[in-house]
Structures are given as C-alpha cells and as structure tokens.
Protein backbone atom coordinates (compact mmCIF):
# COMPACT_ATOMS: atom_id res chain seq x y z
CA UNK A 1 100.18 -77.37 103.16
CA UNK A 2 99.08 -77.69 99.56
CA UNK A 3 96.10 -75.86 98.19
CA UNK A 4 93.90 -77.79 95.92
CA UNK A 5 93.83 -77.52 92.34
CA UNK A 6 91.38 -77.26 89.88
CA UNK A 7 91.65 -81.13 89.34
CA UNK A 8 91.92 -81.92 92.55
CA UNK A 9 88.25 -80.07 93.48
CA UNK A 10 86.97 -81.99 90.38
CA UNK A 11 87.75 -85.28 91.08
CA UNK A 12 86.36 -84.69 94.76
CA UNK A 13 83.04 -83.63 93.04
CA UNK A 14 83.22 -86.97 91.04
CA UNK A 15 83.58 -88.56 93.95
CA UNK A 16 81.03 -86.70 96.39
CA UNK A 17 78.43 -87.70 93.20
CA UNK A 18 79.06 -90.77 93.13
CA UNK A 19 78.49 -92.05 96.46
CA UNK A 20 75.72 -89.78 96.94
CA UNK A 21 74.79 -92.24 94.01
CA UNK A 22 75.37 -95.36 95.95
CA UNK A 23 73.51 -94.03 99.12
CA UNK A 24 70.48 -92.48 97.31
CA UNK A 25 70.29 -94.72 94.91
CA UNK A 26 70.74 -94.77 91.17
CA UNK A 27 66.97 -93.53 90.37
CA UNK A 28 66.13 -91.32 93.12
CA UNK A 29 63.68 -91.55 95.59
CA UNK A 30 60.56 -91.77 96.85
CA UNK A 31 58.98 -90.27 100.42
CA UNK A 32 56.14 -92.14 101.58
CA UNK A 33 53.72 -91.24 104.34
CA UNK A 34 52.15 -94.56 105.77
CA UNK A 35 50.03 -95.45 108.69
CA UNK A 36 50.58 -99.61 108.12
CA UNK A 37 53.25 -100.55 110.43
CA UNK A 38 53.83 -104.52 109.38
CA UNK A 39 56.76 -106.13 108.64
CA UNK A 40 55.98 -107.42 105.41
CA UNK A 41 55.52 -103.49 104.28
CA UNK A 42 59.58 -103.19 104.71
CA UNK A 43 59.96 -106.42 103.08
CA UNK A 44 57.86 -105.46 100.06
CA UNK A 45 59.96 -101.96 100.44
CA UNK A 46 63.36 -103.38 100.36
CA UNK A 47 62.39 -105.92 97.13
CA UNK A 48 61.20 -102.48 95.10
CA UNK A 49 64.63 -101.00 96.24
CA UNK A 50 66.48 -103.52 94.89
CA UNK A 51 64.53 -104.05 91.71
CA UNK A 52 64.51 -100.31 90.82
CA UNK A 53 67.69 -98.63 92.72
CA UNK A 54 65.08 -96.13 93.70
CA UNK A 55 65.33 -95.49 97.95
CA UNK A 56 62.05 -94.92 99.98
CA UNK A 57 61.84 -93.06 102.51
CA UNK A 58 59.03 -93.87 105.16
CA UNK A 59 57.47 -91.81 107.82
CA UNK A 60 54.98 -93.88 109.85
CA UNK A 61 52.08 -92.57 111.94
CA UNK A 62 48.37 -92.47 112.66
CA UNK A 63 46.11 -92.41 109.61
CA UNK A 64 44.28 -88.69 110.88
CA UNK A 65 47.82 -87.41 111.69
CA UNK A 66 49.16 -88.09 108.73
CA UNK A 67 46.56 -86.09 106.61
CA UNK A 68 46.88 -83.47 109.50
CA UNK A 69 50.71 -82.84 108.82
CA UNK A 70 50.14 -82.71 104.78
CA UNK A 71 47.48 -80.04 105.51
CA UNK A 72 50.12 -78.31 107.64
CA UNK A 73 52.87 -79.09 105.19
CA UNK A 74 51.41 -77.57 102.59
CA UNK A 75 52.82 -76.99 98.91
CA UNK A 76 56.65 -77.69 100.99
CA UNK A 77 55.35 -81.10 102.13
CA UNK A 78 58.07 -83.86 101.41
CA UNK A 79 54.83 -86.51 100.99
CA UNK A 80 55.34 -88.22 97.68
CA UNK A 81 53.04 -90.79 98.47
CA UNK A 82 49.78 -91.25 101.60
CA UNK A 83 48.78 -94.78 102.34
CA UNK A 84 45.69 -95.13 105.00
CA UNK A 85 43.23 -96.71 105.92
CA UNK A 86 39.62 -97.04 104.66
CA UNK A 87 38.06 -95.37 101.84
CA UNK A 88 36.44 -92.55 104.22
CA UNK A 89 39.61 -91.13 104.89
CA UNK A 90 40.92 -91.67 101.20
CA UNK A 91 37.89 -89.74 100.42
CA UNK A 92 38.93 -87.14 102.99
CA UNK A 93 41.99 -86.38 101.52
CA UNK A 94 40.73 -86.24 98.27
CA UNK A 95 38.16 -83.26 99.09
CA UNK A 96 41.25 -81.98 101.47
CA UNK A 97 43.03 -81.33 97.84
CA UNK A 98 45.80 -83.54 99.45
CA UNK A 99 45.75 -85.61 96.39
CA UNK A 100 46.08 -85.95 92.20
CA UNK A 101 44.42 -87.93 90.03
CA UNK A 102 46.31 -90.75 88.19
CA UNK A 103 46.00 -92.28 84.51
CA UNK A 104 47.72 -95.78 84.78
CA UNK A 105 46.84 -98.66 82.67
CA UNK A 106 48.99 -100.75 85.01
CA UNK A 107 46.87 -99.32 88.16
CA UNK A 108 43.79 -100.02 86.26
CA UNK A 109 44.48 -103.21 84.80
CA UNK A 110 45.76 -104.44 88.22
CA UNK A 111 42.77 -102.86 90.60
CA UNK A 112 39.14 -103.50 89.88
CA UNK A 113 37.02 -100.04 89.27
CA UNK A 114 35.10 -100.48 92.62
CA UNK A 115 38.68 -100.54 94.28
CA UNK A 116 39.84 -97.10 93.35
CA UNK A 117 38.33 -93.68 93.06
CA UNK A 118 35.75 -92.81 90.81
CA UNK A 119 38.24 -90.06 89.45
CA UNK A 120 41.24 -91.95 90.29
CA UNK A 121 42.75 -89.89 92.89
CA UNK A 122 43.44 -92.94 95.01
CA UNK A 123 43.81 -96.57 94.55
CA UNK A 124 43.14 -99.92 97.08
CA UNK A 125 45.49 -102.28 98.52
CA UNK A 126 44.17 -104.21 100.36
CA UNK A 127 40.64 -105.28 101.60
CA UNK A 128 38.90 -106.50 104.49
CA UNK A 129 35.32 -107.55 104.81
CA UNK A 130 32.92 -105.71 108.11
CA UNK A 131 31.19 -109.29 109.07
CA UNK A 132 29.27 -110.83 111.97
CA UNK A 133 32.03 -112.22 114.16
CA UNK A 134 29.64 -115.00 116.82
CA UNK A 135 30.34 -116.98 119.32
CA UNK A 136 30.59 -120.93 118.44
CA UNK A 137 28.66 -122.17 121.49
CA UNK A 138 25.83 -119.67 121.81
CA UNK A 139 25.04 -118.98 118.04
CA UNK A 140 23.48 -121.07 115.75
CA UNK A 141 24.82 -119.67 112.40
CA UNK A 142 21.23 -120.28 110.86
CA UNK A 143 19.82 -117.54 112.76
CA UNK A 144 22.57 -115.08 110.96
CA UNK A 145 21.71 -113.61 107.39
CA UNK A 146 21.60 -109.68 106.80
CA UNK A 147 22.53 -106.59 108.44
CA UNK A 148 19.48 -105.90 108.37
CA UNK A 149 18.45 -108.74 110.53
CA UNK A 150 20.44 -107.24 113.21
CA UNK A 151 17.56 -105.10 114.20
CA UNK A 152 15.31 -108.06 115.27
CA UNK A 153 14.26 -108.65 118.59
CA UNK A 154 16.14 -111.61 119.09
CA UNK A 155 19.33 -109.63 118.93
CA UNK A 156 18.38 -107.98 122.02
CA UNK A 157 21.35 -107.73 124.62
CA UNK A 158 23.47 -109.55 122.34
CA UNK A 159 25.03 -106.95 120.00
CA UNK A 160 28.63 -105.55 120.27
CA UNK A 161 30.28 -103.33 118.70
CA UNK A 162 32.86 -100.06 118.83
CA UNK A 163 31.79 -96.36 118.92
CA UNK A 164 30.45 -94.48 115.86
CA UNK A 165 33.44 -92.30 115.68
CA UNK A 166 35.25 -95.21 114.76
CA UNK A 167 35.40 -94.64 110.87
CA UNK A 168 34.58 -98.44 109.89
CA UNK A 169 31.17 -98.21 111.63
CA UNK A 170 30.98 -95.08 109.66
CA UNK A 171 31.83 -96.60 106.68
CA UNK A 172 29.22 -99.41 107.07
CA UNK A 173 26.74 -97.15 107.52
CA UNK A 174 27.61 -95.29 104.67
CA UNK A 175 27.39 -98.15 102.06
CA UNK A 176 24.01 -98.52 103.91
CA UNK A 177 22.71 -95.13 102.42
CA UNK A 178 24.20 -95.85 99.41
CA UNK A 179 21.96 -99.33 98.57
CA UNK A 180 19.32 -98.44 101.12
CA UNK A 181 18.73 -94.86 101.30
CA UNK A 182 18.96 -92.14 104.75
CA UNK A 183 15.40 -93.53 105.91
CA UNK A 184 16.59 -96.95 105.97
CA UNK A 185 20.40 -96.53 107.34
CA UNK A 186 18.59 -94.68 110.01
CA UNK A 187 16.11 -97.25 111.07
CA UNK A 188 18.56 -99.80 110.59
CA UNK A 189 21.06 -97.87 113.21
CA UNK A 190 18.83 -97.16 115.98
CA UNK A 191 17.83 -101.05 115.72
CA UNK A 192 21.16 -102.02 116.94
CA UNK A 193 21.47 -99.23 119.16
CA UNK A 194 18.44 -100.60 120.69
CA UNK A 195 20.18 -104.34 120.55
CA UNK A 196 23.68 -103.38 122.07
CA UNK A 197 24.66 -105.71 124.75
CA UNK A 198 26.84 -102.97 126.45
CA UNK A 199 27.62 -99.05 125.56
CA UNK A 200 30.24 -99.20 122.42
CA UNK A 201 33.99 -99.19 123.42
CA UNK A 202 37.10 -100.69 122.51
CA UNK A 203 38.61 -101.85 119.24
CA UNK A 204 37.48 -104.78 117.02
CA UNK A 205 40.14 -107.05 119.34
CA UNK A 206 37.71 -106.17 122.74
CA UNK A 207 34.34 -107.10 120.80
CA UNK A 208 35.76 -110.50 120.31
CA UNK A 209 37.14 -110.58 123.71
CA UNK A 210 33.69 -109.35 124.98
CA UNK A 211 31.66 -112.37 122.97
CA UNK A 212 34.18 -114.94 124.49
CA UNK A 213 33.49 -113.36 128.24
CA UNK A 214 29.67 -113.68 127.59
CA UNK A 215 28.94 -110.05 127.30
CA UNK A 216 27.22 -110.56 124.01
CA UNK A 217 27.29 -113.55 121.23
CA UNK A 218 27.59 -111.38 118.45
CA UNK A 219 29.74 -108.39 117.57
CA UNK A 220 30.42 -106.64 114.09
CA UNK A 221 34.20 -106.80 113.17
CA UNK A 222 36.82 -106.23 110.67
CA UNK A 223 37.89 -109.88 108.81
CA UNK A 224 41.78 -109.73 109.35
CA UNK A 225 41.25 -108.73 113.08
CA UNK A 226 40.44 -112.34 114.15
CA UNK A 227 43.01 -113.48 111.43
CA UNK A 228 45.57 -111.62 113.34
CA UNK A 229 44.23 -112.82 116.77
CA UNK A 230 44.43 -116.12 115.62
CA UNK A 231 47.96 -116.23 114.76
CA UNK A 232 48.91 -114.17 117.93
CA UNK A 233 51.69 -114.33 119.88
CA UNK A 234 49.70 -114.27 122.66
CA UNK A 235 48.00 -117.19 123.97
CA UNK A 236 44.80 -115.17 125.42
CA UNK A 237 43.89 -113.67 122.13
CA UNK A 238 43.96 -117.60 119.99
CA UNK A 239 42.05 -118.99 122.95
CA UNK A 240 39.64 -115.93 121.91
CA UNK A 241 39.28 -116.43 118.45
CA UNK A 242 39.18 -120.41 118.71
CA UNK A 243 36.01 -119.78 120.27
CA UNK A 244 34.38 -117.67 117.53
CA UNK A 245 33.43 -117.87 113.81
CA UNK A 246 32.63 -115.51 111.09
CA UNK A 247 29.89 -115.17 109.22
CA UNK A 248 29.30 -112.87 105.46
CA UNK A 249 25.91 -111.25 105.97
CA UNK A 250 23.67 -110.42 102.97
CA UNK A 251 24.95 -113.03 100.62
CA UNK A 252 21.05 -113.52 99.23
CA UNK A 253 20.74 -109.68 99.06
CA UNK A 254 23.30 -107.10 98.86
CA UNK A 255 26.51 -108.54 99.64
CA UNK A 256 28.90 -107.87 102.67
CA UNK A 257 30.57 -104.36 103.39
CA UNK A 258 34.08 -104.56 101.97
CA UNK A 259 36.69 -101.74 102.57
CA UNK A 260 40.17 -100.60 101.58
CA UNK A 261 43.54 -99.67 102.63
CA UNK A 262 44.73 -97.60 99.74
CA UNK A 263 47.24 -95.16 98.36
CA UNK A 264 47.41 -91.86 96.78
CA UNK A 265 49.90 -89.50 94.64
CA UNK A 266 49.97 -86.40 97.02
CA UNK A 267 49.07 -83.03 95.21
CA UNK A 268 52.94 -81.80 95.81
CA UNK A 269 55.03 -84.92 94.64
CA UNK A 270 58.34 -83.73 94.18
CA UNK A 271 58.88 -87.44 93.12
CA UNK A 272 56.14 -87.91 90.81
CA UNK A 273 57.21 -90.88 88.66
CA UNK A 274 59.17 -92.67 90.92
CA UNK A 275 55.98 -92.45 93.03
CA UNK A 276 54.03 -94.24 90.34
CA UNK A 277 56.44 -97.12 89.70
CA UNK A 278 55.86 -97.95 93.69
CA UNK A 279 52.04 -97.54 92.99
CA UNK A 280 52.58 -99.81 90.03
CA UNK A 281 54.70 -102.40 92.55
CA UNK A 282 52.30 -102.76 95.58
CA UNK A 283 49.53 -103.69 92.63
CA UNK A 284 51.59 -106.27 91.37
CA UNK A 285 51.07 -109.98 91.71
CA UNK A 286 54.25 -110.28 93.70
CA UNK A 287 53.48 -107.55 95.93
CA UNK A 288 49.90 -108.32 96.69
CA UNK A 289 50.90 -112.08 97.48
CA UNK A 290 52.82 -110.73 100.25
CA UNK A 291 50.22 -108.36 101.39
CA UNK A 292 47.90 -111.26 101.55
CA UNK A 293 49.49 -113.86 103.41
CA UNK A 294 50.99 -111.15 106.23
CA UNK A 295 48.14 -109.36 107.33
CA UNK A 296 44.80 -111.60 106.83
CA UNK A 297 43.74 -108.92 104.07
CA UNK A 298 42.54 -109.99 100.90
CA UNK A 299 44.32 -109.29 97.66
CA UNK A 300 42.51 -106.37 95.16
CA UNK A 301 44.61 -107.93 92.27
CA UNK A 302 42.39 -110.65 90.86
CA UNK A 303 45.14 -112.18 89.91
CA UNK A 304 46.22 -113.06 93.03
CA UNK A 305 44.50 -116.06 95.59
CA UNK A 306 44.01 -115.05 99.71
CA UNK A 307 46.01 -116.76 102.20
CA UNK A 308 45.12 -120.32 103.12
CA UNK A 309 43.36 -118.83 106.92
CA UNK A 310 41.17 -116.40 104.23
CA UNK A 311 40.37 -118.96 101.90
CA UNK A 312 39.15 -121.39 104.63
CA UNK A 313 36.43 -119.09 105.16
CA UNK A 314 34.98 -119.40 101.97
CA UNK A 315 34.32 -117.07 99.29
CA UNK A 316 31.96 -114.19 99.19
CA UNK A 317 29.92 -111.45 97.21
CA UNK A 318 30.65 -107.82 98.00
CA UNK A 319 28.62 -104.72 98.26
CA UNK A 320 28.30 -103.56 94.63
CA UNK A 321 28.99 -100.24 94.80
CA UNK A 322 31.94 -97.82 94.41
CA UNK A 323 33.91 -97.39 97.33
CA UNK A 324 34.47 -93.62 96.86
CA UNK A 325 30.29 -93.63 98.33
CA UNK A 326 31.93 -94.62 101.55
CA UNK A 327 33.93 -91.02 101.76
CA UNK A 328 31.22 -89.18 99.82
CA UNK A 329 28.29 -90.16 102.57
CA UNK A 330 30.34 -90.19 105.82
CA UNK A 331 28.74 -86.94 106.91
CA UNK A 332 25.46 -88.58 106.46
CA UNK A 333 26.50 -91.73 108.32
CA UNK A 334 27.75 -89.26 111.22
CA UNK A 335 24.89 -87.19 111.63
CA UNK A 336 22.70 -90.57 111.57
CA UNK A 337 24.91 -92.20 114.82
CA UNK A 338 24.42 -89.06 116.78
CA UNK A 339 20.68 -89.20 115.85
CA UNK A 340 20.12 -92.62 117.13
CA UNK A 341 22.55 -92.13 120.29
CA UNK A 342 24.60 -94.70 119.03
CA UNK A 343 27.71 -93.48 120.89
C-alpha cells in the first residue's frame, strides 16, 4: 500500500473544500429560529438560496420556546436570526437582551416606522388586524362600531373570546392603555368580562366555531384566522366562516388593533451579514407578495397590494401608535385581566 504524498493530501484538501463549497453554499449560511411553519416560508427560503448561494438553516418551534432555548443557549447559541409572533414577544426578547439593534436603509425604506422597533432591534413581517368577527344572521353590522362599544349592555351574553394569557388579547389591551390610559383599558376590560357569552377558551378557530353554534354572535379574532378557515381543507371550518363576517372597529375614532409577526438579529449572530441580506429579502416586494397571498396576512411593504380574500374586505385605518407600546405595556395589560377576572 502506498502512503500519500504531500500532493496527494493537497489535492484531497482541494477537494474536501470544494464540495464543502457546493453543500454549504458559496456565501455561507444563515441559522434561523422560526415559529411560522407554512409552506410558502420554505418557498421564500429556497428562492433566497438560490439568489444568494447562502444555505439556511431552520429550526422550527413554539414562539415562548424558542426565546426559552436562546436564553438557555446563551453567548454559544447557533440563532442567527428569531422570527415570532406579535410585537409582545418581540418586545420580550428585546428586554431579554436576546436581540441587536439594526441600521438598514433597505429595512427602513421597506417597513413603515410603526412596523419595527422604536430602536430597531426588530422588524415586522407581516400583519394581521384583532377585529369583530359576527355572525351574518344574528348581527346587524350597524350595531358594530368601537371596542369600546363592546361594553354596552346589548352585548350581554353575546361576547366570545380566548383567555387573557393568550398574548393577542394582551396585546389589544395594551394598545388600549396606550390611546386610552390604565383607567380606561380597565373599565373597558371588565365590560366584556361582564358581556362574555361563555368563560374564555380555545383559539381564535373555536370563537368562530362557537358564533356559528349559537353560543354567542360576536367574538374578537385575528383577520387571517377566518382567511385560513375559509380556504380550509376541511369542509366544517368553510361552512364556519361562510356564516360569519368581519368587521374593523373604531374606524371614526382610533383605528383597529393591528399586530406583527416580525424578525430580529439575535445578540450572538455568528452570521451577522448574511443574516441581514435575509432580513433585507423577506422585506422585499417579491417576498412580501408571497407572504401575502399564503397566509391571509397583510403585506408591511407598502409597496406591495393584499391578496384578493384581504382586499375584498376593504381597506382600513390602524391604531396610530408604535407597536413596540404593545411589548412595553404587556405587564400592565396582565395585571388589568387578572383584576377584572377576565380568565
């Protein structure tokens, strides 16, 4: 048997490098931490592969237990990149020192200011409105017009809704402190306590199931959850949402409660500017068409139009307020549903 020779162990080197090359891919990589499990995300993934050589790596998993296993992780944390839900938790990992601040004119040209955190240390995605999802038959929509009118009488026995450790309801109630004030936001949430048609449980899926069972006629609701019953694959959940419609509340006034999914550069990115250029992607028009039309969310790149079921609906105004008050009152918004015994 022949030993190998200095050339030989070179040109083996060459070699190993080069398909490492091929597998990795010519720029590197990226490691991103995600709790959005949709097709169109791999899609969107695969396009910035082939566009930029650079690989992603994804690890997939509940929005809490992600920023649980950075915490754990520590300084040795593979996360390049978190995406999650809602601006609460964004918020969370901010003041968790889970994330860094970024200075993109790309981000910022592509994401309005109210989109993003007020120090940039995490940016939206996507968003979806909080709205008054009713039933056809027993609602009149003229009877519908703030949150605020939730706490009338008439709304008695007719409310549903999910639990107040669901952090949507928390962030509603947050943006409620921020226009109305504590005094307010708590008068407001013991009025629909007092108006609940049943004890809060379930997701946003079983408050429409609820209204088309006759539990209650109205419930409050994430947009793209009856966008995504709607274009189920299951025949029980379209029959569902064919029997309600949604309504924006607060048009004359305030606006209705918008919210994010959103992304941040973790505070240990080992792949710092690769991380950025996939920041820089998922902003893009190209990227947020596809976010659009998959998952009933509306683009944050004005550039870009909602999906034909989201555009039906008509447009809207918004809360105008930063969503980084969403995180930064949550606590407030807690202590409130556990005053009220909203459960």
């Amino acid at each position: 048997m022949k030993y190998l020779n200095k050339r030989n162990i070179l040109l083996i080197v060459v070699l190993v490098f080069a398909f490492s090359s091929i597998v990795i891919g010519a720029e590197g990589e990226v490691n991103l931490y995600t709790n959005r499990h949709y097709d169109t995300d791999k899609l969107l993934l695969d396009k910035f592969e082939e566009q930029t050589g650079i690989q992603v790596n994804v690890l997939k998993g509940g929005s809490d237990e992600l920023i649980e296993k950075i915490i754990r992780e520590g300084e040795s944390t593979s996360a390049d990149l978190l995406i999650t839900a809602d601006a609460g938790r964004l918020h969370r990992a901010k003041t968790k020192g889970l994330l860094q601040p970024v200075e993109n004119e790309t981000l910022f040209n592509n994401i309005p200011k109210n989109l993003r955190d007020t120090e940039n240390y995490w940016f939206g995605l996507t968003v979806r409105g909080r709205v008054i999802v009713y039933s056809k038959d027993r609602v009149d929509p003229s009877e519908l017009s703030t949150y605020g009118d939730l706490t009338d009488e008439k709304w008695e026995d007719r409310i549903l809704v999910r639990s107040s450790s669901n952090i949507y309801n928390q962030s509603l109630l947050a943006s409620l402190i921020a226009i109305h004030g504590e005094e307010w936001a708590t008068e407001w949430a013991a009025g629909v306590v007092d108006n609940m048609a049943r004890k809060p449980q379930g997701n946003d899926r079983a408050q429409a199931t609820a209204i088309a069972s006759g539990e209650g006629d109205i419930a409050i609701m994430n947009t793209y959850y009856l966008g995504k019953m709607l274009n189920s694959s299951n025949p029980e959940e379209v029959k569902v949402a064919k029997q309600l419609e949604i309504f924006f509340p607060s048009q004359e006034t305030t606006g209705t409660h918008i919210n994010v999914s959103g992304i941040g550069l973790t505070k240990y990115a080992k792949n710092k500017e690769n991380a950025i250029k996939l920041m820089e992607y998922f902003s893009s028009v190209e990227a947020q068409e596809m976010f659009a039309k998959a998952n009933y969310e509306y683009p944050v790149n004005p550039n870009v139009e909602p999906s034909e079921l989201l555009s039906s609906w008509g447009e809207f105004e918004s809360q105008d307020i930063n969503l980084s008050k969403l995180g930064e009152n949550n606590t407030k918004a807690y202590m409130i549903f556990n005053r009220v015994g909203w459960k």
